[in-house]
N, C-alpha and C. Protein backbone atom coordinates (compact mmCIF):
# COMPACT_ATOMS: atom_id res chain seq x y z
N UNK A 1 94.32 -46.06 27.85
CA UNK A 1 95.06 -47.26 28.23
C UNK A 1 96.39 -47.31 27.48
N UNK A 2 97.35 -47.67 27.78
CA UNK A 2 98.50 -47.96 27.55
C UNK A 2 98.86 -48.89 26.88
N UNK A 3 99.89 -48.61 26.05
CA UNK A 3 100.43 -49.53 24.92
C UNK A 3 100.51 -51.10 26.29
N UNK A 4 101.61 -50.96 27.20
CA UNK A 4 101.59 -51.63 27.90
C UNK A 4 100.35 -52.53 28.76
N UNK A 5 99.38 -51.23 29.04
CA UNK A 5 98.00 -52.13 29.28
C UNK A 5 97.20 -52.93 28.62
N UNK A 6 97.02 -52.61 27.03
CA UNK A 6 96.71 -53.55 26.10
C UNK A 6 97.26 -54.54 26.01
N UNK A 7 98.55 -54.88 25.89
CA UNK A 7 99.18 -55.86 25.89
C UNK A 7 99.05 -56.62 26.82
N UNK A 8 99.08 -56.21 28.10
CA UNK A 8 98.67 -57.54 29.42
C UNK A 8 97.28 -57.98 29.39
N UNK A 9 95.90 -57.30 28.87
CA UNK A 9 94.47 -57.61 28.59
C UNK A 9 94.97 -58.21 27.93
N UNK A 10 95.52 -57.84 26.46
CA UNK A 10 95.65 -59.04 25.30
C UNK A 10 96.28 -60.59 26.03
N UNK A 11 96.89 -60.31 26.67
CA UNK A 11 98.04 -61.75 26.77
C UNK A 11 96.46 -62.30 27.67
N UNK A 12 95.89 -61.86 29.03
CA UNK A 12 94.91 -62.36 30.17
C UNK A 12 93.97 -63.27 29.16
N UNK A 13 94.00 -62.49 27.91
CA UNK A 13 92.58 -63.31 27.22
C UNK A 13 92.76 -64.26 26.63
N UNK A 14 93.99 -64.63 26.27
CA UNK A 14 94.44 -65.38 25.39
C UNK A 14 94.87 -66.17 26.48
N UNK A 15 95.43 -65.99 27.88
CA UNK A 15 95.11 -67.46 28.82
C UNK A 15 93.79 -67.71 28.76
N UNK A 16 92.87 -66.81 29.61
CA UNK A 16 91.61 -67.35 29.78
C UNK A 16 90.88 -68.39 28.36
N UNK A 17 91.10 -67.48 27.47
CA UNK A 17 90.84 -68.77 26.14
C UNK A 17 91.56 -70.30 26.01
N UNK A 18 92.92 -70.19 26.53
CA UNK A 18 93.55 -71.38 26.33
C UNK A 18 92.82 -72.66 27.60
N UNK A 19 92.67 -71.60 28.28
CA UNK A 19 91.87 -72.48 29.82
C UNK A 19 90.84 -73.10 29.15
N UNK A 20 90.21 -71.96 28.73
CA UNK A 20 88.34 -72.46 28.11
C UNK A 20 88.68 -73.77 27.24
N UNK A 21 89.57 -73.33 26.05
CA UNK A 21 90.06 -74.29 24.99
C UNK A 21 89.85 -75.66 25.75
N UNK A 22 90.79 -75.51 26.54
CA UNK A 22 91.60 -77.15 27.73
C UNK A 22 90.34 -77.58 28.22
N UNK A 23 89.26 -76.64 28.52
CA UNK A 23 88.26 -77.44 29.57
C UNK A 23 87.20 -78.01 28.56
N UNK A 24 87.16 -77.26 27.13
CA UNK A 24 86.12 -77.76 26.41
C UNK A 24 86.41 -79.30 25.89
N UNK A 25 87.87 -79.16 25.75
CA UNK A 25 88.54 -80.86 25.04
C UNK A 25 88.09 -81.87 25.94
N UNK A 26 88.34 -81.08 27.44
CA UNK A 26 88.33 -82.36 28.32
C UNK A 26 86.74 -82.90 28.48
N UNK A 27 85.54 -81.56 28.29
CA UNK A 27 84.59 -81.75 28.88
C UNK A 27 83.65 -82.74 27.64
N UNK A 28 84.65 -83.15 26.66
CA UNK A 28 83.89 -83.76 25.69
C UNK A 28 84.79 -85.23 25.70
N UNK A 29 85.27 -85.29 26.62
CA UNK A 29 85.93 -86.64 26.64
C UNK A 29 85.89 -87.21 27.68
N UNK A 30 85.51 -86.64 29.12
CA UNK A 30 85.00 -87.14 30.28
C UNK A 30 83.80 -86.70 31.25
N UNK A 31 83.47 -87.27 32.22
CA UNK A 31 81.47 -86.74 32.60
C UNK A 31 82.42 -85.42 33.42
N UNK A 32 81.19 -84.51 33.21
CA UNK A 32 81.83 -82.96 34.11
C UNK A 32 82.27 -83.51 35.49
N UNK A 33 81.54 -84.28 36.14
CA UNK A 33 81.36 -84.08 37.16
C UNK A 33 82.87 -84.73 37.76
N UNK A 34 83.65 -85.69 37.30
CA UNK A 34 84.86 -86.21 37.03
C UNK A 34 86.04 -84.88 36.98
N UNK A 35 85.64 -84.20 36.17
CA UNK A 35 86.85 -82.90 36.10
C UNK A 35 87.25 -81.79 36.66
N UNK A 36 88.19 -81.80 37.42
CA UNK A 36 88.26 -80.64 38.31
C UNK A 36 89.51 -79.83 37.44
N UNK A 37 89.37 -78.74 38.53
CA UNK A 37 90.62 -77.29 38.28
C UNK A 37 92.13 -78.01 37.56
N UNK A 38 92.60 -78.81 38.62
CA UNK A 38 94.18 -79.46 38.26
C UNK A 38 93.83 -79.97 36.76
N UNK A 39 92.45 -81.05 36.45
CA UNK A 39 92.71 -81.70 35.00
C UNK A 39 92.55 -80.28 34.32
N UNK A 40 92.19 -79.31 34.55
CA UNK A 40 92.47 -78.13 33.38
C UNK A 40 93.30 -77.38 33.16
N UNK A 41 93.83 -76.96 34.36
CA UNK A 41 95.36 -76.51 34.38
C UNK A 41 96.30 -77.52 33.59
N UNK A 42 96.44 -78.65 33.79
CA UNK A 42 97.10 -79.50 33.40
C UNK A 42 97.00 -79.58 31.91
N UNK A 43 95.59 -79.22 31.42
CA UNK A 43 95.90 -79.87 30.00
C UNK A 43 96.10 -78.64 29.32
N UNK A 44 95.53 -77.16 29.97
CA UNK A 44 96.25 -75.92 29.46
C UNK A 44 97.34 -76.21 29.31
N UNK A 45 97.94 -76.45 30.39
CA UNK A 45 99.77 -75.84 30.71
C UNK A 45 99.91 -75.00 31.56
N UNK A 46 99.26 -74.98 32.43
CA UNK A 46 99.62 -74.20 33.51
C UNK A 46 99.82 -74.34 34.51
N UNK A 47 99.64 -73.60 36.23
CA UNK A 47 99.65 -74.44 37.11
C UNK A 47 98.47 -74.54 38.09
N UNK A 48 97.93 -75.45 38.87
CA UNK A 48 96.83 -75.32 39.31
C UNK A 48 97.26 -74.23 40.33
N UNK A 49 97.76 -73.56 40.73
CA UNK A 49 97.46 -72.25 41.35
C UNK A 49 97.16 -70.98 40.50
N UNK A 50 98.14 -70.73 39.16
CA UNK A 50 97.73 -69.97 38.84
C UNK A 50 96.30 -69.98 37.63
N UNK A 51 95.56 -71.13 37.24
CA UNK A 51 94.24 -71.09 36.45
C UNK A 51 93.33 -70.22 38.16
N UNK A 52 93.38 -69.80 39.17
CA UNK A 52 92.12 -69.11 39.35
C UNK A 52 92.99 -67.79 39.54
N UNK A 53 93.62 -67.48 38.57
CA UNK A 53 94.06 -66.02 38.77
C UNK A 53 92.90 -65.56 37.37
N UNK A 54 92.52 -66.59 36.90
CA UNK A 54 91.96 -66.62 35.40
C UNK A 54 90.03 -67.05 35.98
N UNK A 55 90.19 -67.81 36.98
CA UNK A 55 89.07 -68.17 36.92
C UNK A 55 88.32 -68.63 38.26
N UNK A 56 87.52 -68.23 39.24
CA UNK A 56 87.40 -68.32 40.21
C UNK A 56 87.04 -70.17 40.85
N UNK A 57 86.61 -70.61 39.50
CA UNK A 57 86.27 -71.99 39.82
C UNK A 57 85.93 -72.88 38.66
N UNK A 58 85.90 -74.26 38.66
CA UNK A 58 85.25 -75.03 37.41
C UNK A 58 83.89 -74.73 36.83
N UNK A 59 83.26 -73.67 37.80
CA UNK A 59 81.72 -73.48 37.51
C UNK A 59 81.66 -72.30 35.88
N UNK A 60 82.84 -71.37 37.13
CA UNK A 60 82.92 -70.13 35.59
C UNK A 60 83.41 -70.50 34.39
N UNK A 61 83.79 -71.58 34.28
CA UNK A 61 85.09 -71.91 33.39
C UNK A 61 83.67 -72.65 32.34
N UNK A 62 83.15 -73.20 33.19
CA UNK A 62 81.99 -74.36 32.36
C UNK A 62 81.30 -73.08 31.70
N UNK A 63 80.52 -71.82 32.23
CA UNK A 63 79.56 -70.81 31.85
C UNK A 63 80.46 -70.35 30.99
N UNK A 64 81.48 -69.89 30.93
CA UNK A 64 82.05 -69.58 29.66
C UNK A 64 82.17 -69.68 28.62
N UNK A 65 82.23 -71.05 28.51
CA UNK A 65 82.40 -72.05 27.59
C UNK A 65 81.66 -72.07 26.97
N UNK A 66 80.25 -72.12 27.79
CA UNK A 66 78.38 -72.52 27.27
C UNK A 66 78.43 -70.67 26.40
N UNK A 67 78.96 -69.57 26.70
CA UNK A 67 78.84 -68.69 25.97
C UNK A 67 79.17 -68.27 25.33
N UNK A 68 80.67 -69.22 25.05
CA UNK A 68 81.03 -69.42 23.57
C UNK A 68 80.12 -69.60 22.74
N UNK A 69 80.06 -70.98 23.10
CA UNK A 69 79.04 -71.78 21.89
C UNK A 69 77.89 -71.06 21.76
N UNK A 70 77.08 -70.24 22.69
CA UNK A 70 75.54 -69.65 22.15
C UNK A 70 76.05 -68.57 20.98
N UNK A 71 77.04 -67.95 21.46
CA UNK A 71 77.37 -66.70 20.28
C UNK A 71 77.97 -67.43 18.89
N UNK A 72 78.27 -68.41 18.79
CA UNK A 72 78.43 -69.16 17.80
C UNK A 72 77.31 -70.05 17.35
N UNK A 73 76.27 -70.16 17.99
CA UNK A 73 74.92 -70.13 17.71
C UNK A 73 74.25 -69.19 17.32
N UNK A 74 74.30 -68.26 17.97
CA UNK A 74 73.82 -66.80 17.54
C UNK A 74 73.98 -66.24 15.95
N UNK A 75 75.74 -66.23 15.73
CA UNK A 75 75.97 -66.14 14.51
C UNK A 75 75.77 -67.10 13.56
N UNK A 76 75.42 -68.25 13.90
CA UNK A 76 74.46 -69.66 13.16
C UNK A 76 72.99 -69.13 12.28
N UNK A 77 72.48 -68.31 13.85
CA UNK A 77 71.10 -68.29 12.87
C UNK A 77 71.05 -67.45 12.18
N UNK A 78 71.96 -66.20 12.41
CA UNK A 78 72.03 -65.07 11.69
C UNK A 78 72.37 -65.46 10.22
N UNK A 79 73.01 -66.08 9.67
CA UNK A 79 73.90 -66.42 8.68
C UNK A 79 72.50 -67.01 8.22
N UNK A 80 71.87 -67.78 9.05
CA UNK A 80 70.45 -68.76 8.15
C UNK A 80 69.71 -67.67 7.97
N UNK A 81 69.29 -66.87 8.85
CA UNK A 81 68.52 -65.67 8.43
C UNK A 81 68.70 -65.03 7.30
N UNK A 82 69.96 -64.59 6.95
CA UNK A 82 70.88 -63.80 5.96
C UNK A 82 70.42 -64.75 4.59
N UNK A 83 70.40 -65.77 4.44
CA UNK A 83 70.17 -66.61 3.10
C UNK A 83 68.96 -67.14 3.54
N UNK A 84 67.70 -66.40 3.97
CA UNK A 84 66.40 -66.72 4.18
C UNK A 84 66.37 -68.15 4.54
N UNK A 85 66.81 -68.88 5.30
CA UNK A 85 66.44 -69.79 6.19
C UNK A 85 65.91 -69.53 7.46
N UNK A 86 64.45 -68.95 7.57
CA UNK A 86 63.71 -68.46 8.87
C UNK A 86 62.68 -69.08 9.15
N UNK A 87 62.24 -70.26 8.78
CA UNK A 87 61.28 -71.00 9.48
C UNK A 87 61.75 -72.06 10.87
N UNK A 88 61.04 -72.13 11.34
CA UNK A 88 60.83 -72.42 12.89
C UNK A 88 61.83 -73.95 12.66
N UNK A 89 61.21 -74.79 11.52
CA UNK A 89 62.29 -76.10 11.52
C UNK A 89 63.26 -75.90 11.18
N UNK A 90 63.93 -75.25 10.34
CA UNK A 90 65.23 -74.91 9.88
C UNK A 90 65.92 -74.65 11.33
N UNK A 91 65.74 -73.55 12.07
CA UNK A 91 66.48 -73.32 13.31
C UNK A 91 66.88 -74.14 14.61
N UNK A 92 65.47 -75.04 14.10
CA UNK A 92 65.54 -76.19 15.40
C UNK A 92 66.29 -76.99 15.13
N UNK A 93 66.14 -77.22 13.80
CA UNK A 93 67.25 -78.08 13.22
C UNK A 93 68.80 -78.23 13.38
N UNK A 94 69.26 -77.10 13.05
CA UNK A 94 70.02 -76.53 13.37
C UNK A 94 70.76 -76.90 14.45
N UNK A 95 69.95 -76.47 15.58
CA UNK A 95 70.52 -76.05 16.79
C UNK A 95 70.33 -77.68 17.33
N UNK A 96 69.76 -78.64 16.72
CA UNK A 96 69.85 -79.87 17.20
C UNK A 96 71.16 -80.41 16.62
N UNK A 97 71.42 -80.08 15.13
CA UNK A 97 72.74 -80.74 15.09
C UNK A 97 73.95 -80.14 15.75
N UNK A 98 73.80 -79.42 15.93
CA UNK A 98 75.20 -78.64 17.07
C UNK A 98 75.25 -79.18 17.93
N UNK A 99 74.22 -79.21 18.96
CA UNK A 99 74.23 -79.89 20.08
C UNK A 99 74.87 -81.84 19.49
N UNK A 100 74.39 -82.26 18.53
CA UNK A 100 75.15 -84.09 18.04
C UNK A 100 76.23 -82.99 17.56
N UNK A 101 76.86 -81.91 17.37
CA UNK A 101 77.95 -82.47 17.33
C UNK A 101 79.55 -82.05 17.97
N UNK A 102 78.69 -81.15 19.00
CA UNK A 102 79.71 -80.40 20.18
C UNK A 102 79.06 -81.19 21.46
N UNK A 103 80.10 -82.23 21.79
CA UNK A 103 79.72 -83.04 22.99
C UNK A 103 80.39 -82.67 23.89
N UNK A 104 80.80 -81.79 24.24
CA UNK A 104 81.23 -80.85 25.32
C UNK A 104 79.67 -79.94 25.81
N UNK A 105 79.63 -79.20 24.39
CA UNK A 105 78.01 -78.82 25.08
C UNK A 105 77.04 -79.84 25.82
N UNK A 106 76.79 -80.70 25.25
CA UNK A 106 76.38 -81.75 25.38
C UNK A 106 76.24 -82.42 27.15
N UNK A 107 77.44 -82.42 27.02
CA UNK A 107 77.86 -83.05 28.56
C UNK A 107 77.31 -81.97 29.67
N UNK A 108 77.95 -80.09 29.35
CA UNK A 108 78.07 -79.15 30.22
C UNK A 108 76.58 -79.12 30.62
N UNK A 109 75.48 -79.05 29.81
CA UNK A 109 74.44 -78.94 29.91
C UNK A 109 73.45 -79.97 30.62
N UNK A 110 73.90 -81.28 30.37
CA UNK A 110 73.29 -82.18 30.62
C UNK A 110 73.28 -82.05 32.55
N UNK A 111 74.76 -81.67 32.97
CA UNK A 111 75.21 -82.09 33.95
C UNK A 111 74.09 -80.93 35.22
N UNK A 112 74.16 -79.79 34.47
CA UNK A 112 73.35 -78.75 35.13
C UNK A 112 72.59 -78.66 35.16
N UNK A 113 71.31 -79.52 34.52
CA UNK A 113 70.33 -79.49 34.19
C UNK A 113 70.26 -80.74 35.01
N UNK A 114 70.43 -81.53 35.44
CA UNK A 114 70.31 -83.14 35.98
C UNK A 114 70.77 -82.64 37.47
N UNK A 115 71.90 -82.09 37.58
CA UNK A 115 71.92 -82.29 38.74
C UNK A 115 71.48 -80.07 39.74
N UNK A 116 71.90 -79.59 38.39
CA UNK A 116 71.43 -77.82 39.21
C UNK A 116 72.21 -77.26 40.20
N UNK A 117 73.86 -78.38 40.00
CA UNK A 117 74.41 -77.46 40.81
C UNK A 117 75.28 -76.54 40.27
N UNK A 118 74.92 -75.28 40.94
CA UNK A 118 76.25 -74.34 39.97
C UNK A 118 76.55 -73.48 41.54
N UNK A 119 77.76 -73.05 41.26
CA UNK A 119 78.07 -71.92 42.37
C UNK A 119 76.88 -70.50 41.62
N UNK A 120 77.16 -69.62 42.74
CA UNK A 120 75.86 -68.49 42.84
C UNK A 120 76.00 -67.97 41.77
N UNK A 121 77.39 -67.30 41.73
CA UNK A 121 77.81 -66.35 40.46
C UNK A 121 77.72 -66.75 39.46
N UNK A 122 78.39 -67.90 39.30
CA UNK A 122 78.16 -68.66 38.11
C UNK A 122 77.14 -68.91 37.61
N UNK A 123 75.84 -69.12 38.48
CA UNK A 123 74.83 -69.49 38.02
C UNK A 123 73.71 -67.80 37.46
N UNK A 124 74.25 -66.87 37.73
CA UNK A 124 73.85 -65.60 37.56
C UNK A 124 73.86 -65.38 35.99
N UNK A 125 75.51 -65.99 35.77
CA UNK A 125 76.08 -65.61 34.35
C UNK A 125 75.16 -66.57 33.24
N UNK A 126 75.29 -67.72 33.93
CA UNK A 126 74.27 -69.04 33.25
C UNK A 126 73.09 -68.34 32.80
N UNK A 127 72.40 -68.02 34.04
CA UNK A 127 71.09 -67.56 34.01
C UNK A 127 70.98 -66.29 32.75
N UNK A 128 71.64 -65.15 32.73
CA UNK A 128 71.88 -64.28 31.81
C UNK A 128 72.36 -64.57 30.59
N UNK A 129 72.89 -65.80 30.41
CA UNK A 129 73.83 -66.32 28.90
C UNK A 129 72.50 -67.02 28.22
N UNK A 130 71.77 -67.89 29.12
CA UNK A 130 69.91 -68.50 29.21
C UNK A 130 69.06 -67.19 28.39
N UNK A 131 68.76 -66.03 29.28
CA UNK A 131 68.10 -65.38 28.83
C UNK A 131 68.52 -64.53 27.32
N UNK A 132 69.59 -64.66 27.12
CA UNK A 132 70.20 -64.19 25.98
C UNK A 132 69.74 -64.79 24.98
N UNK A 133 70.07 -66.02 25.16
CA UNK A 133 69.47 -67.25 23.79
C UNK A 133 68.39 -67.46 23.93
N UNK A 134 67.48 -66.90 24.95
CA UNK A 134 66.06 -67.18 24.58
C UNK A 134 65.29 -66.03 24.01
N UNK A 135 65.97 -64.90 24.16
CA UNK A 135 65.77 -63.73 23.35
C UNK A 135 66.02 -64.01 21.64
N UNK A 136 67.12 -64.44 21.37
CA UNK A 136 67.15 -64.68 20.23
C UNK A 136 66.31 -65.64 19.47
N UNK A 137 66.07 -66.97 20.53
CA UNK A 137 65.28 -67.95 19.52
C UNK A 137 63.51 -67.32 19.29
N UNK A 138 63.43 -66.63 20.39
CA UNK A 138 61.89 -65.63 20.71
C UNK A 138 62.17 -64.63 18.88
N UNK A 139 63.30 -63.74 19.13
CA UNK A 139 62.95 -63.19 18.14
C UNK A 139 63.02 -63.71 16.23
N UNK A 140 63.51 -64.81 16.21
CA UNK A 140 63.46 -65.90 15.53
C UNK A 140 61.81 -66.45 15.20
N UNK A 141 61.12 -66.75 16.55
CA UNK A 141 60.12 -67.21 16.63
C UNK A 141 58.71 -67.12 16.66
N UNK A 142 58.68 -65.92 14.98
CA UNK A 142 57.22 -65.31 14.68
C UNK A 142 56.70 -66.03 13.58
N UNK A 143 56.31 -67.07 13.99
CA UNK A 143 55.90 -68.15 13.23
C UNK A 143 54.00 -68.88 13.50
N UNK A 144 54.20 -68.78 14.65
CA UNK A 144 53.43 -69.49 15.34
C UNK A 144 51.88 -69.27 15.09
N UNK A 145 50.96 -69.92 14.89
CA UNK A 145 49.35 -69.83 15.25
C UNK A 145 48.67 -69.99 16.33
N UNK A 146 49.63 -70.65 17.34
CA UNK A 146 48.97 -70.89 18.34
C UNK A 146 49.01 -69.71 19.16
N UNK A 147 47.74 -69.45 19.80
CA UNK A 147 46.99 -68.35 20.58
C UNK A 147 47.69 -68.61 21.76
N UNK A 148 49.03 -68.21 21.97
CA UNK A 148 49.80 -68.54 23.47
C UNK A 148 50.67 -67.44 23.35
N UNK A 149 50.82 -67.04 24.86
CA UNK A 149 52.15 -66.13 24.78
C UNK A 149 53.28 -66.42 24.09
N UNK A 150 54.28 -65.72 23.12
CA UNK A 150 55.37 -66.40 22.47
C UNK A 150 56.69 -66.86 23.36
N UNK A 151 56.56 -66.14 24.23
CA UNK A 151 57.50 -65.83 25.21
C UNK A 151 57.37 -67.36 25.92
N UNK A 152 56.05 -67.97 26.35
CA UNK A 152 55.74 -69.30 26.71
C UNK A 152 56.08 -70.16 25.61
N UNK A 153 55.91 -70.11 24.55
CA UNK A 153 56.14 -71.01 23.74
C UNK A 153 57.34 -70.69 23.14
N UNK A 154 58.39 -69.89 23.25
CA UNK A 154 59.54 -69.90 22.94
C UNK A 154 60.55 -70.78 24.17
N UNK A 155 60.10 -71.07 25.09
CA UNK A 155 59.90 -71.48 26.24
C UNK A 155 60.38 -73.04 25.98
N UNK A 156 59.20 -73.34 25.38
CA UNK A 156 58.53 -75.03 25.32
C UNK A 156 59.62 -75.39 24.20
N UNK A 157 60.02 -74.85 23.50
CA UNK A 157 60.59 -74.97 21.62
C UNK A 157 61.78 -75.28 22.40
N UNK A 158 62.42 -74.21 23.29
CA UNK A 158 64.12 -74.71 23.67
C UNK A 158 63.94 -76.09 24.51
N UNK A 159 62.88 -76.63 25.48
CA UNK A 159 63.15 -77.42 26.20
C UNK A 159 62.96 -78.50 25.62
N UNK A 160 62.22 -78.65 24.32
CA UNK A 160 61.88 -79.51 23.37
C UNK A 160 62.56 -79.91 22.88
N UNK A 161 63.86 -79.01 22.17
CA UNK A 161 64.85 -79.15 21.56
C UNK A 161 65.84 -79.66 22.09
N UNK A 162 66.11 -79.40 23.52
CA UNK A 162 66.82 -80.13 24.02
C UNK A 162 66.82 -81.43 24.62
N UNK A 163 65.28 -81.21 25.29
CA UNK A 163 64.70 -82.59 25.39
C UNK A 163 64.93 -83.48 24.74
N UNK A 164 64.55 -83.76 23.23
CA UNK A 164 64.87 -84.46 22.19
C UNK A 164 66.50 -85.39 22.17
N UNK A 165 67.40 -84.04 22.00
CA UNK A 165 68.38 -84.71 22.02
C UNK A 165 69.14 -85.54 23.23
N UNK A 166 68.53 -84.76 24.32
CA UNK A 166 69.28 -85.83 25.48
C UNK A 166 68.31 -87.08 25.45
N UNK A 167 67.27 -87.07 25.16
CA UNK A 167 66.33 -88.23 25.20
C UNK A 167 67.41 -89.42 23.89
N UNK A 168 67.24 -89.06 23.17
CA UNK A 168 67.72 -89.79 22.07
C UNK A 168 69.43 -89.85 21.65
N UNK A 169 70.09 -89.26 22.22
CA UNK A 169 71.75 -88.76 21.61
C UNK A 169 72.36 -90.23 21.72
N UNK A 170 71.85 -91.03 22.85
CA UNK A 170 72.34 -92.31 23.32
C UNK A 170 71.64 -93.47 23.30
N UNK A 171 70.70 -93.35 22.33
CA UNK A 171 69.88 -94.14 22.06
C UNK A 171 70.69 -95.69 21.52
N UNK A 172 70.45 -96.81 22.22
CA UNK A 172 71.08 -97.97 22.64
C UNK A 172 70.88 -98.88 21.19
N UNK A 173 71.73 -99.37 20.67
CA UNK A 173 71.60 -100.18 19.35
C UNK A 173 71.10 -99.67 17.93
N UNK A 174 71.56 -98.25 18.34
CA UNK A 174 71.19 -97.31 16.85
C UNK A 174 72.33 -96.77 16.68
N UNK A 175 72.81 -96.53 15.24
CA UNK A 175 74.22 -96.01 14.62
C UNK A 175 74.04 -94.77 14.69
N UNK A 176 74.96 -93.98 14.58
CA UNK A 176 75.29 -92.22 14.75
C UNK A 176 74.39 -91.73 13.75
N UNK A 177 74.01 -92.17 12.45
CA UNK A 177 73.29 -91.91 11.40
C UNK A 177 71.99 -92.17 11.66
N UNK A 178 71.68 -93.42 12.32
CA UNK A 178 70.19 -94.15 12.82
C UNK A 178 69.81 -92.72 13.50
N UNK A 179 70.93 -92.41 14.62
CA UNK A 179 70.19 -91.91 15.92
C UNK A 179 69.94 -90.26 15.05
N UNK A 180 70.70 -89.06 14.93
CA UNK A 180 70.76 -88.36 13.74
C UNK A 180 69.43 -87.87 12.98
N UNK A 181 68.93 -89.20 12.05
CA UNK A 181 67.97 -89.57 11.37
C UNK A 181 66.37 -89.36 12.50
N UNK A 182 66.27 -90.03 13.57
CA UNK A 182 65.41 -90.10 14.14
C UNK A 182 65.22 -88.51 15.19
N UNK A 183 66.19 -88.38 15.85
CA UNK A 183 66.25 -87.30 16.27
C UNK A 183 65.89 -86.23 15.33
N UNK A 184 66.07 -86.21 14.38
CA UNK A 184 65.53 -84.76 12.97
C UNK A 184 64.48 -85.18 12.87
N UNK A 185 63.72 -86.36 12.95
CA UNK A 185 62.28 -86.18 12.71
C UNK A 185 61.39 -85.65 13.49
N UNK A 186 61.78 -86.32 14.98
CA UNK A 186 61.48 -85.45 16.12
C UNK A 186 61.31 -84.81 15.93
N UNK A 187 62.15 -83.77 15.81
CA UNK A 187 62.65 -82.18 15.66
C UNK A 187 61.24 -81.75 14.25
N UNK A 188 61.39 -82.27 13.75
CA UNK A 188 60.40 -81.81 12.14
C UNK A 188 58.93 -81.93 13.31
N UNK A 189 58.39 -82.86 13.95
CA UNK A 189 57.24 -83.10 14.50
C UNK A 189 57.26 -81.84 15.59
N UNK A 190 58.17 -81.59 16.26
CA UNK A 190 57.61 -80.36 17.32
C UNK A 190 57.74 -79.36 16.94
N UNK A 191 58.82 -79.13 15.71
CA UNK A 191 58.39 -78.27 14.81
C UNK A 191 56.96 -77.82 14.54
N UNK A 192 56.75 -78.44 13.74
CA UNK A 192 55.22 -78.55 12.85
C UNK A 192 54.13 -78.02 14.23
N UNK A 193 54.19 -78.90 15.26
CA UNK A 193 53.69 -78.67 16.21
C UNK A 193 53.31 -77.36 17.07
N UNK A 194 54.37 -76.52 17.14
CA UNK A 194 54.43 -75.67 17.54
C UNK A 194 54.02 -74.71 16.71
N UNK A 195 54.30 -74.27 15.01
CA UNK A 195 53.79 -73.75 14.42
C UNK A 195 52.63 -73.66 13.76
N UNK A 196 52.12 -74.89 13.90
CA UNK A 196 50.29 -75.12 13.47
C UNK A 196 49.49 -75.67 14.02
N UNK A 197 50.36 -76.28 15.58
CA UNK A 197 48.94 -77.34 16.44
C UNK A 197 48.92 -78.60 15.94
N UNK A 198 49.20 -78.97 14.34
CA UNK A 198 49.56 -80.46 14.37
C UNK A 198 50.55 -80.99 13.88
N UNK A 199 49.80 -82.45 13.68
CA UNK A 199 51.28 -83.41 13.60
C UNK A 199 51.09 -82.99 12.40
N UNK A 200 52.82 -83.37 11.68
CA UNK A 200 52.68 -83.57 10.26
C UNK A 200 52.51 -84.81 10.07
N UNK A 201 51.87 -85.09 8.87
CA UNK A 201 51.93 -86.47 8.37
C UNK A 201 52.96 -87.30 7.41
N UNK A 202 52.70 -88.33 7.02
CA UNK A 202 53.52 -89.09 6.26
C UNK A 202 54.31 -88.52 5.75
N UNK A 203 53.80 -87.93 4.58
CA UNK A 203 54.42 -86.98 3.52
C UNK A 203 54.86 -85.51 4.72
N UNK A 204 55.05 -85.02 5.93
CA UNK A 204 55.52 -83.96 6.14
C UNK A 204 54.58 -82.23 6.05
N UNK A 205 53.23 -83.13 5.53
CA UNK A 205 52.65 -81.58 5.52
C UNK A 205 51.83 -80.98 6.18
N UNK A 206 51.15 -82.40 7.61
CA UNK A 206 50.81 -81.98 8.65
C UNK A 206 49.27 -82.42 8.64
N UNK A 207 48.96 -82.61 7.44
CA UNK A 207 47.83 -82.94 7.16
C UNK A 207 47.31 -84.73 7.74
């Protein structure tokens, strides 16, 4: 490849990033379903004809985005791994406060999951960016006692996890700290759950 060809990949990526950038700001400040192509072009800087020289639609632009953030999840747990943080609550943990505190994820996810619409392709990449992070939280997830496939119960742990937080993120007459607070306990209980069959108790030890 050419001095010259590098340089036009380099410049393509560094739009396509500025796009992603523009759609993640917006997608944490208004419902997806509200935002089209023009509000992203627009808050890039570009023009709504040329963002699908970058991107075939709002669908790819959203899957992108979502695969940012898993590989910045990815390198999350690694780093906890790296300073022996490898138990099953630590990770859930984790990955619950990301989600309180990237509300762009937040929104992208909610919207696809509620309503399931994605274009085809898009939903291919989804589907593959999905199986990626469930590979990782699987291989994360040799913890367990319970006599179940892990693969099933690596399964139950992500929908749990997410469950949780959309159940609670908006929880009505509780402060950011209230909600936070309650949501991590959650998280400590299906924890525990998943790795020993019971609840924990008072004190946290399950007993």
């Amino acid at each position: 490849m050419s001095t010259f060809q590098k340089l036009r990949k380099a410049e393509r990526e560094t739009r396509k990033n500025l796009i992603i950038d523009a759609a993640l700001e917006l997608f944490s400040q208004k419902e997806f379903h509200k935002i089209g192509m023009r509000d992203i072009a627009k808050r890039a800087g570009i023009s709504a004809a040329a963002i699908y020289r970058y991107f075939p639609g709002r669908d790819d632009i959203f899957v992108e985005a979502l695969v940012r953030h898993m590989q910045t999840v990815e390198r999350m747990f690694e780093k906890k791994v790296a300073s022996g943080q490898t138990s099953l609550e630590e990770l859930a943990m984790a990955s619950v406060d990301y989600l309180l505190e990237n509300e762009s994820v937040f929104q992208m996810m909610g919207h696809f999951m509620i309503t399931g619409q994605i274009q085809t392709k898009a939903m291919e990449r989804y589907n593959a960016m999905q199986r990626q992070f469930l590979n990782l939280l699987e291989r994360f997830n040799n913890q367990s006692e319970l006599e179940i496939d892990n693969r099933l119960v690596t399964h139950a742990i992500y929908a749990s996890i997410i469950g949780v937080v959309m159940a609670f993120k908006k929880y009505p007459g509780r402060s950011p700290d209230e909600i936070k607070r309650h949501i991590h306990r959650l998280t400590r209980i299906v924890s525990s759950m998943f790795t020993t069959g019971k609840m924990p108790g008072r004190n946290g030890s399950g007993e």
